[in-house]
N, C-alpha and C. Protein backbone atom coordinates (compact mmCIF):
# COMPACT_ATOMS: atom_id res chain seq x y z
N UNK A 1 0.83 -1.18 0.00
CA UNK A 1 0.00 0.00 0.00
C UNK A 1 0.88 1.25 0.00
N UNK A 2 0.49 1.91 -0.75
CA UNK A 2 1.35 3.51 -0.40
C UNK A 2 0.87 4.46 0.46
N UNK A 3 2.72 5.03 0.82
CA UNK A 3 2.47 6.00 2.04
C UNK A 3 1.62 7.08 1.30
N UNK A 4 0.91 7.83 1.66
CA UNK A 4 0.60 9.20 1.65
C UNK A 4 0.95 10.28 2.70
N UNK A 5 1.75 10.97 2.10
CA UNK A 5 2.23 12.05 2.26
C UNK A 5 1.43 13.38 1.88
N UNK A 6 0.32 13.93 3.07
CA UNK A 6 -0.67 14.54 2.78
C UNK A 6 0.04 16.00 2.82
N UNK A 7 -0.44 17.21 2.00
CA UNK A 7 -0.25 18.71 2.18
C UNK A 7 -1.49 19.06 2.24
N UNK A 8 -2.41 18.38 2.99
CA UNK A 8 -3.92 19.02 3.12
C UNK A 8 -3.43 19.46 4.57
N UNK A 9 -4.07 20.79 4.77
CA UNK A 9 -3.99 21.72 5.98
C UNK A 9 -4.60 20.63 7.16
N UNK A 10 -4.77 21.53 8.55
CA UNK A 10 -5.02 21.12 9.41
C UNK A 10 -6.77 21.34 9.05
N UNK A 11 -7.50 22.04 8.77
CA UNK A 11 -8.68 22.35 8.37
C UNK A 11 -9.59 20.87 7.74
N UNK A 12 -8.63 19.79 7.01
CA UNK A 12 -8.97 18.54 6.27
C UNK A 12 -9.47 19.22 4.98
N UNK A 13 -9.93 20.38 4.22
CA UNK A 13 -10.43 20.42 3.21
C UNK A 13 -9.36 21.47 2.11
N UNK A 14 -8.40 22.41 2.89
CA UNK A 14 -7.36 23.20 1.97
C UNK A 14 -6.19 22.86 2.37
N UNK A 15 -5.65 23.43 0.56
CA UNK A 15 -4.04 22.76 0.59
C UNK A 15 -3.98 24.19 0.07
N UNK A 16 -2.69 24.32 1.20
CA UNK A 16 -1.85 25.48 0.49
C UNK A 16 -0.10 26.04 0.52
N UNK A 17 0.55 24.36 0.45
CA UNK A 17 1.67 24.30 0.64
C UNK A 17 1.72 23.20 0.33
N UNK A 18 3.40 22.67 0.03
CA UNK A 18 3.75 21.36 -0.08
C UNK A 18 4.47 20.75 0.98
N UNK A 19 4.58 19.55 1.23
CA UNK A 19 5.40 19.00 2.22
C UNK A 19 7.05 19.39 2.25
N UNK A 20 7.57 19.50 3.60
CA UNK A 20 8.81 19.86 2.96
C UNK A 20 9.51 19.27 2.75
N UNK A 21 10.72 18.91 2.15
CA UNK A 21 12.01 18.27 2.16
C UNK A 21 11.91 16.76 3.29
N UNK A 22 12.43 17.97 4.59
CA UNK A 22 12.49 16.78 5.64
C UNK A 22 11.47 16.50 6.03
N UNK A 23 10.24 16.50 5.91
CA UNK A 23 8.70 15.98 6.20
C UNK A 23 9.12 14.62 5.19
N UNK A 24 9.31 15.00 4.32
CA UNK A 24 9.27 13.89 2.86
C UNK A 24 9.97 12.78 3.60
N UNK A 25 11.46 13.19 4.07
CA UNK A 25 12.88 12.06 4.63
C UNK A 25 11.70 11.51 5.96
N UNK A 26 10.98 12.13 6.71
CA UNK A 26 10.93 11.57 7.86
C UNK A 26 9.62 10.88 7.65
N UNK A 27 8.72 11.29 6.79
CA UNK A 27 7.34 9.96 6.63
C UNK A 27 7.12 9.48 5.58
N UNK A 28 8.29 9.20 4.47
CA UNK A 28 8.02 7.93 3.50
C UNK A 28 8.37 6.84 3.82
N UNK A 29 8.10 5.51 3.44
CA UNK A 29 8.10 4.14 3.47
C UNK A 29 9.74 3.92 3.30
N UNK A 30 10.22 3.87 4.10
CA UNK A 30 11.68 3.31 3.84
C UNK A 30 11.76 2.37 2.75
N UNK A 31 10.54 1.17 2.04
CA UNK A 31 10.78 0.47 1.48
C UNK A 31 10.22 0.89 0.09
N UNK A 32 9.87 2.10 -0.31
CA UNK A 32 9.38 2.91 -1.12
C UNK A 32 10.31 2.66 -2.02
N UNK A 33 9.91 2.37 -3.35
CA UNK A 33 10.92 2.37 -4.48
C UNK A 33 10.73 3.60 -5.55
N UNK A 34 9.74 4.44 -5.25
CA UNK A 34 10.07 5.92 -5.57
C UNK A 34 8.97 6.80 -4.45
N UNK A 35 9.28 8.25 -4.72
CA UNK A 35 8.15 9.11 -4.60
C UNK A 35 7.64 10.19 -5.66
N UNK A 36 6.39 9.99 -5.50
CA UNK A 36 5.39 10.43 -6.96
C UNK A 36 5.31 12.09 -6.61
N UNK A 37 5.51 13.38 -7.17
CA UNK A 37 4.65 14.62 -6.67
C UNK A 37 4.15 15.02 -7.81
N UNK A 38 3.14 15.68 -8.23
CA UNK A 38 2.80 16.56 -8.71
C UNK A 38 3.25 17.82 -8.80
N UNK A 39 4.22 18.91 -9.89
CA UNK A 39 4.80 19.96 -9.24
C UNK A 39 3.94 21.14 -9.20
N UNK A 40 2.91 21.07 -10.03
CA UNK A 40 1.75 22.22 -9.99
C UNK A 40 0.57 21.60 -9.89
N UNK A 41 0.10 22.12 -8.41
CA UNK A 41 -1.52 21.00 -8.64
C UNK A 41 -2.10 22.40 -8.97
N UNK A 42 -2.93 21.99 -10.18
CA UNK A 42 -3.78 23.27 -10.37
C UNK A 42 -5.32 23.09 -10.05
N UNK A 43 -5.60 21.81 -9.40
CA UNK A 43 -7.08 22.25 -8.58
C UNK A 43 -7.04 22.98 -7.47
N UNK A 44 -6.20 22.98 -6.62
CA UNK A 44 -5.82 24.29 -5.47
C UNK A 44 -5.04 25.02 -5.58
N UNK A 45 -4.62 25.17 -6.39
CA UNK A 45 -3.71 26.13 -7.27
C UNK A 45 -2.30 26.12 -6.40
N UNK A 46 -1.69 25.19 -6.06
CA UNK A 46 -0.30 25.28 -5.56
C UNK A 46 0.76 24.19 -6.19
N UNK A 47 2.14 25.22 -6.24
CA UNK A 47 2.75 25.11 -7.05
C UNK A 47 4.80 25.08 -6.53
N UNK A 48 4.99 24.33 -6.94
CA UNK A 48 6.92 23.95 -6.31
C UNK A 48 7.65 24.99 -7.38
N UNK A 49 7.70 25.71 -6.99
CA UNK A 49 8.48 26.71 -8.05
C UNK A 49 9.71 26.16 -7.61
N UNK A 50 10.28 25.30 -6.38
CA UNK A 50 11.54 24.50 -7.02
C UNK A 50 11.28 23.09 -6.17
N UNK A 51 11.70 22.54 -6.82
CA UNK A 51 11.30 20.91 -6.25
C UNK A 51 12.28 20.58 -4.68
N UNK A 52 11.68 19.76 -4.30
CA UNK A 52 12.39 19.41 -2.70
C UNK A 52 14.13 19.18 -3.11
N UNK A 53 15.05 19.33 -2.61
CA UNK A 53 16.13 19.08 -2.42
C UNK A 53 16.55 18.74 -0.86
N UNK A 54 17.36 17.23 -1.21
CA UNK A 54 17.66 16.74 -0.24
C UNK A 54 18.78 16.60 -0.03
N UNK A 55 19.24 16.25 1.55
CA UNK A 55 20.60 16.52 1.57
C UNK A 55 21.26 15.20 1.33
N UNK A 56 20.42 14.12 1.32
CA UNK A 56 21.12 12.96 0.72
C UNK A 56 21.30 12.83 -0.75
N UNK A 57 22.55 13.26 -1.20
CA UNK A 57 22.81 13.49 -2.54
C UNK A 57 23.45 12.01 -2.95
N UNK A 58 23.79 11.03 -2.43
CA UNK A 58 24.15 9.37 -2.81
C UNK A 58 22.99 8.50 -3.08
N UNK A 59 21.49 9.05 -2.65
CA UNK A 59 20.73 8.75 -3.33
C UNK A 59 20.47 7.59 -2.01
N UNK A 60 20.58 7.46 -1.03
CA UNK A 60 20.74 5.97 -0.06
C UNK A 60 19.66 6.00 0.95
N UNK A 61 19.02 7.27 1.17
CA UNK A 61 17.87 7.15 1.68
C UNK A 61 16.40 7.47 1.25
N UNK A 62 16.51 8.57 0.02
CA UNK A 62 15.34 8.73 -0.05
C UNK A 62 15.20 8.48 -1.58
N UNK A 63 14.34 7.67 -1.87
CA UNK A 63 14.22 7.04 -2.95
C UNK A 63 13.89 8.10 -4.27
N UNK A 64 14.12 7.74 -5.45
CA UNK A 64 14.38 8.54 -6.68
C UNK A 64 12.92 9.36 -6.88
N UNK A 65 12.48 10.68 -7.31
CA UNK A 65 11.21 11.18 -7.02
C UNK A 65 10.33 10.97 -8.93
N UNK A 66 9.57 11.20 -8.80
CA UNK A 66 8.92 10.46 -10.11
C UNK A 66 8.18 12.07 -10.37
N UNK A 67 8.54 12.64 -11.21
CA UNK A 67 7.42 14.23 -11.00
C UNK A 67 6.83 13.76 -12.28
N UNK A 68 5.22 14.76 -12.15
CA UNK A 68 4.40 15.04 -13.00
C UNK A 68 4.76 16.57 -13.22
N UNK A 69 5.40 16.56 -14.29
CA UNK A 69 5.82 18.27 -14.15
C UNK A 69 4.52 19.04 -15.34
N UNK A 70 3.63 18.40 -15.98
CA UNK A 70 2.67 18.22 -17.03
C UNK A 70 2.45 20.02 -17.07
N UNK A 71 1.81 20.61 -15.66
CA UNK A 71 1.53 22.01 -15.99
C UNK A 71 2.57 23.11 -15.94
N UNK A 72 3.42 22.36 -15.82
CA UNK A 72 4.69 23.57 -15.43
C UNK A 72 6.53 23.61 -16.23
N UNK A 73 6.29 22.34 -16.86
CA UNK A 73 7.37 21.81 -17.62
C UNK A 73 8.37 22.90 -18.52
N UNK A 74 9.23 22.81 -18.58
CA UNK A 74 10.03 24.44 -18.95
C UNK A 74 9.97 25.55 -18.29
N UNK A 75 9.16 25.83 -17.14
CA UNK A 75 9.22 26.98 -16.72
C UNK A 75 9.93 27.36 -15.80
N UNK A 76 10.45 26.20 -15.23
CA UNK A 76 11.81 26.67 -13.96
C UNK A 76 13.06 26.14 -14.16
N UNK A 77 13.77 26.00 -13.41
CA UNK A 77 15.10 25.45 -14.01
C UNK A 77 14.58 24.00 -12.59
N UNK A 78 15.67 23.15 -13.00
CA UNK A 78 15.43 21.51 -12.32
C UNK A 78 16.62 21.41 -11.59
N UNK A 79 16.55 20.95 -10.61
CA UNK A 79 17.96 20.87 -9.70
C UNK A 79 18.17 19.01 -9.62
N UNK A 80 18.23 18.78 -10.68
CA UNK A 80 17.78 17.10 -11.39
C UNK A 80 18.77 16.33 -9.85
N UNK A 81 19.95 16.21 -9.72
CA UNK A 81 20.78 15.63 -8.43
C UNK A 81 20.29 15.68 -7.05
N UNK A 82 20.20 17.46 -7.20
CA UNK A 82 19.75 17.54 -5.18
C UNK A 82 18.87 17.13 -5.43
N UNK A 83 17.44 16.93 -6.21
CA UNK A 83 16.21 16.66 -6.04
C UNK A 83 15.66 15.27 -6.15
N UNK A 84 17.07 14.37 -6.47
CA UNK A 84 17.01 13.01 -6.77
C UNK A 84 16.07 12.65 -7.95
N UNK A 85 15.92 13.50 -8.98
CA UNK A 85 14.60 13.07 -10.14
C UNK A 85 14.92 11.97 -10.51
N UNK A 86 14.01 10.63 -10.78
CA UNK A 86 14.63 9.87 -11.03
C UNK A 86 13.67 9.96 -12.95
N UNK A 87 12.55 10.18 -12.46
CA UNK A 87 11.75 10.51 -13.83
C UNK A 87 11.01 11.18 -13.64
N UNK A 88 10.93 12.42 -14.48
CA UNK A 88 10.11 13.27 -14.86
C UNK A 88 9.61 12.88 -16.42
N UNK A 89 7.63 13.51 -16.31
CA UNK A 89 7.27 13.58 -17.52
C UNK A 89 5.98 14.56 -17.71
N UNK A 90 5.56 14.82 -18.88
CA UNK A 90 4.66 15.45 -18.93
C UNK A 90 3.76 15.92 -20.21
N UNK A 91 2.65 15.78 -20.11
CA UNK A 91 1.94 15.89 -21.26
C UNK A 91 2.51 17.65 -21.53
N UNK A 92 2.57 16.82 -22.94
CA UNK A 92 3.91 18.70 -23.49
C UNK A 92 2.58 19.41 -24.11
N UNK A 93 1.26 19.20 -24.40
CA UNK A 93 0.07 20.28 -24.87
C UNK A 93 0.39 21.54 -24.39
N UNK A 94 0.75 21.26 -22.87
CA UNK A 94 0.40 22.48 -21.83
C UNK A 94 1.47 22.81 -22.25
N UNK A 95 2.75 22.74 -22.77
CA UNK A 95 3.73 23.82 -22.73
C UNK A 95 4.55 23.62 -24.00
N UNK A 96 4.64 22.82 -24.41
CA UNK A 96 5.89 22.42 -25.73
C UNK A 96 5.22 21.57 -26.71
N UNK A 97 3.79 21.93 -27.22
CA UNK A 97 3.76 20.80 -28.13
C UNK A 97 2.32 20.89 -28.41
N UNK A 98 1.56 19.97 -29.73
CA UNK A 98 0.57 19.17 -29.39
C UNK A 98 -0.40 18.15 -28.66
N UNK A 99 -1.79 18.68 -28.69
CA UNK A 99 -2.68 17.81 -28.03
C UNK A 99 -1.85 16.13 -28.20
N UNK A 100 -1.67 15.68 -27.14
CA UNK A 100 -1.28 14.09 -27.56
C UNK A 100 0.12 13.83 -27.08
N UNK A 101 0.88 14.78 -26.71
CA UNK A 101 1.89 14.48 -27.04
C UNK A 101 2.33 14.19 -25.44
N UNK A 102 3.62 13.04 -25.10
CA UNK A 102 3.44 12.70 -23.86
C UNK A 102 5.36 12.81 -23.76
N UNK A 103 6.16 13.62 -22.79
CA UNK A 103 7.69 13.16 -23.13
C UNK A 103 8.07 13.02 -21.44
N UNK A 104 9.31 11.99 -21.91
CA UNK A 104 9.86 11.33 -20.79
C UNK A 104 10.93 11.44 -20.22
N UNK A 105 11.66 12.38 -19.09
CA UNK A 105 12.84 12.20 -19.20
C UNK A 105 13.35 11.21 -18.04
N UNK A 106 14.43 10.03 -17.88
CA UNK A 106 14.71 8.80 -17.62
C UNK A 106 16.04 9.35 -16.83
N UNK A 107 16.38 8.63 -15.97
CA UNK A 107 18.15 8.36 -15.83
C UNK A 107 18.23 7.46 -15.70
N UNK A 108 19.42 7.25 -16.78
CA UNK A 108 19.64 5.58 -16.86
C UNK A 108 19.71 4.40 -16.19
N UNK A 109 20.38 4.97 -14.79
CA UNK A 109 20.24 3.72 -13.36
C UNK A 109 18.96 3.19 -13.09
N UNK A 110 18.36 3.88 -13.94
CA UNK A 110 16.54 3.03 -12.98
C UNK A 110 15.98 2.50 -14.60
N UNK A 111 17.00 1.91 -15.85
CA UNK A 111 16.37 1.43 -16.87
C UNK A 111 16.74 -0.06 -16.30
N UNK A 112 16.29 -0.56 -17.01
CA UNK A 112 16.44 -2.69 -16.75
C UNK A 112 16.00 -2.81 -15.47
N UNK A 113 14.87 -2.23 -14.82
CA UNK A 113 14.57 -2.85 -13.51
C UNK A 113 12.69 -2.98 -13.54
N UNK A 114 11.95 -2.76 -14.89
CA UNK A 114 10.82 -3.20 -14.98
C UNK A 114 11.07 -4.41 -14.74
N UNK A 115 9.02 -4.43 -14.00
CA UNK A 115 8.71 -5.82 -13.76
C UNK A 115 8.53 -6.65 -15.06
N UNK A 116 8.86 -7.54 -15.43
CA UNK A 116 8.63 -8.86 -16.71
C UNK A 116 7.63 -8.84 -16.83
N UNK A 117 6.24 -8.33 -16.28
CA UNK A 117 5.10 -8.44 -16.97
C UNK A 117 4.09 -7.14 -17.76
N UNK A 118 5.67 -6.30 -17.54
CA UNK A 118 5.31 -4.85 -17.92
C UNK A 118 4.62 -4.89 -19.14
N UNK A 119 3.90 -4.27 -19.93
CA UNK A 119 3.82 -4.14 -20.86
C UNK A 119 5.15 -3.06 -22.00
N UNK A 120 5.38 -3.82 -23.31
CA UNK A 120 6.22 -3.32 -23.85
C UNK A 120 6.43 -1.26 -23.80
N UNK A 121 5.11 -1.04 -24.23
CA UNK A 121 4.69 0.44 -24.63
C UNK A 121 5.43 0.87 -23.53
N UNK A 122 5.21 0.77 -22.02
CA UNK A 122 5.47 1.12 -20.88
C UNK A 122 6.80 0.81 -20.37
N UNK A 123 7.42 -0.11 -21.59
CA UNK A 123 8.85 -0.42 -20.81
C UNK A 123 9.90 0.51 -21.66
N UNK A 124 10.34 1.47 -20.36
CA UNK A 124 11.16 2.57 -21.21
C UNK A 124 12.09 1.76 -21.90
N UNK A 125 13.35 0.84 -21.36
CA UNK A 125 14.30 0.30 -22.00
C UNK A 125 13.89 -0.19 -23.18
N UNK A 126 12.45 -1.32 -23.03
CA UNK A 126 12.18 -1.15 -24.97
C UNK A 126 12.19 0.12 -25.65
N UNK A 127 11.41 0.46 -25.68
CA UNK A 127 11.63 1.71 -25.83
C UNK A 127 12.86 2.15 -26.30
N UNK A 128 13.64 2.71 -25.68
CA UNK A 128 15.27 3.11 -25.85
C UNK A 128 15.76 2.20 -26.63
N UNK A 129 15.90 0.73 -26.86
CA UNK A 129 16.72 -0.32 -27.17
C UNK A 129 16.17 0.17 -28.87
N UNK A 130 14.60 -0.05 -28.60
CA UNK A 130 14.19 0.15 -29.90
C UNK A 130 14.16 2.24 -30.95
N UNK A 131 15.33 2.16 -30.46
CA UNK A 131 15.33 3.97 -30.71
C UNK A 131 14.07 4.45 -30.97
N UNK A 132 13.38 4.37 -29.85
CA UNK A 132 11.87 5.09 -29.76
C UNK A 132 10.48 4.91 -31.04
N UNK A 133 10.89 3.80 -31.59
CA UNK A 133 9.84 3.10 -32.64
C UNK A 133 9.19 1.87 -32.66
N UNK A 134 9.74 1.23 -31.53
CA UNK A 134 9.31 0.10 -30.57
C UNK A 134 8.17 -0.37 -31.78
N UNK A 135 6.93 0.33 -31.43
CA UNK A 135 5.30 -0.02 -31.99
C UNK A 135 4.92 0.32 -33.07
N UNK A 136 5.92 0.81 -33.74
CA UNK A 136 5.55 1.36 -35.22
C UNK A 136 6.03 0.52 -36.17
N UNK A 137 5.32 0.32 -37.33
CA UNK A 137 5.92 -0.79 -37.96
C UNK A 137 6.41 -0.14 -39.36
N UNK A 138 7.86 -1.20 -39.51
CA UNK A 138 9.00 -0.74 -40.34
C UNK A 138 8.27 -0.11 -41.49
C-alpha cells in the first residue's frame, strides 16, 4: 500500500503548501521504491516553483522522485541531483507541443529494472533499445 504524504492543511479540506524536504525524509516508506509529486496542482492552485532538495545526494535514503511536471514543464530550471529526479514527464500540450503528445525524461540507473510483466509500450528500456519506434511498424 502507499504512504501518503498529505499537504492538506489542518482544516482537512485546503491545501496550500507542499510538504517539505524533511517531512518527505521523515514519513516515507523506507521500502518505497520511488516518490510520486505533482509539481503544480492546479485544482488548489499550488505550485513547487523549485522541487524538494535533499541533503542525501548518494541517493541511499530517499528514494528517486517520479514528477508530473505536465503544468509547469520548462518553466523553472530543475535541480535534477539535489532533487534526486529519477523521472520526470509530462503531457507537453500544456507547454511544448501538441494535443497528444506525452515526453519522458529517464536516468539511466533506474532502466532494466521493470517488472517482466510490464507491458512493452510502458517499458522505457524497450523503448530506448528500440530507438523510440518500438510499436511502429517498419
Amino acid at each position: 500500500t502507499p504512504t501518503t504524504i498529505s499537504s492538506v492543511n489542518e482544516d482537512g479540506a485546503t491545501f496550500t503548501s507542499f510538504p517539505s524536504a524533511e517531512r518527505i525524509v521523515a514519513e516515507h516508506d523506507p521500502e518505497s521504491k520511488f516518490i510520486y509529486m505533482c509539481s503544480n496542482e492546479t485544482v488548489n492552485g499550488i505550485e513547487l516553483h523549485r522541487l524538494p532538495v535533499f541533503d542525501d545526494v548518494d541517493n541511499t535514503t530517499v528514494p528517486p522522485l517520479v514528477v508530473d511536471a505536465s503544468s509547469d514543464f520548462t518553466s523553472k530550471p530543475i535541480s535534477w541531483r539535489k532533487s534526486n529526479v529519477g523521472i520526470l514527464f509530462a503531457c507537453a500540450s500544456k507547454n511544448i507541443g501538441h494535443p497528444g503528445i506525452t515526453m519522458v525524461i529517464i536516468r539511466k540507473d533506474l532502466l532494466g529494472q521493470a517488472n517482466p510483466f510490464t507491458p512493452g509500450f510502458l517499458n522505457y528500456e524497450t523503448n530506448i533499445l528500440a530507438d523510440n519506434v518500438w510499436n511502429t511498424i517498419p
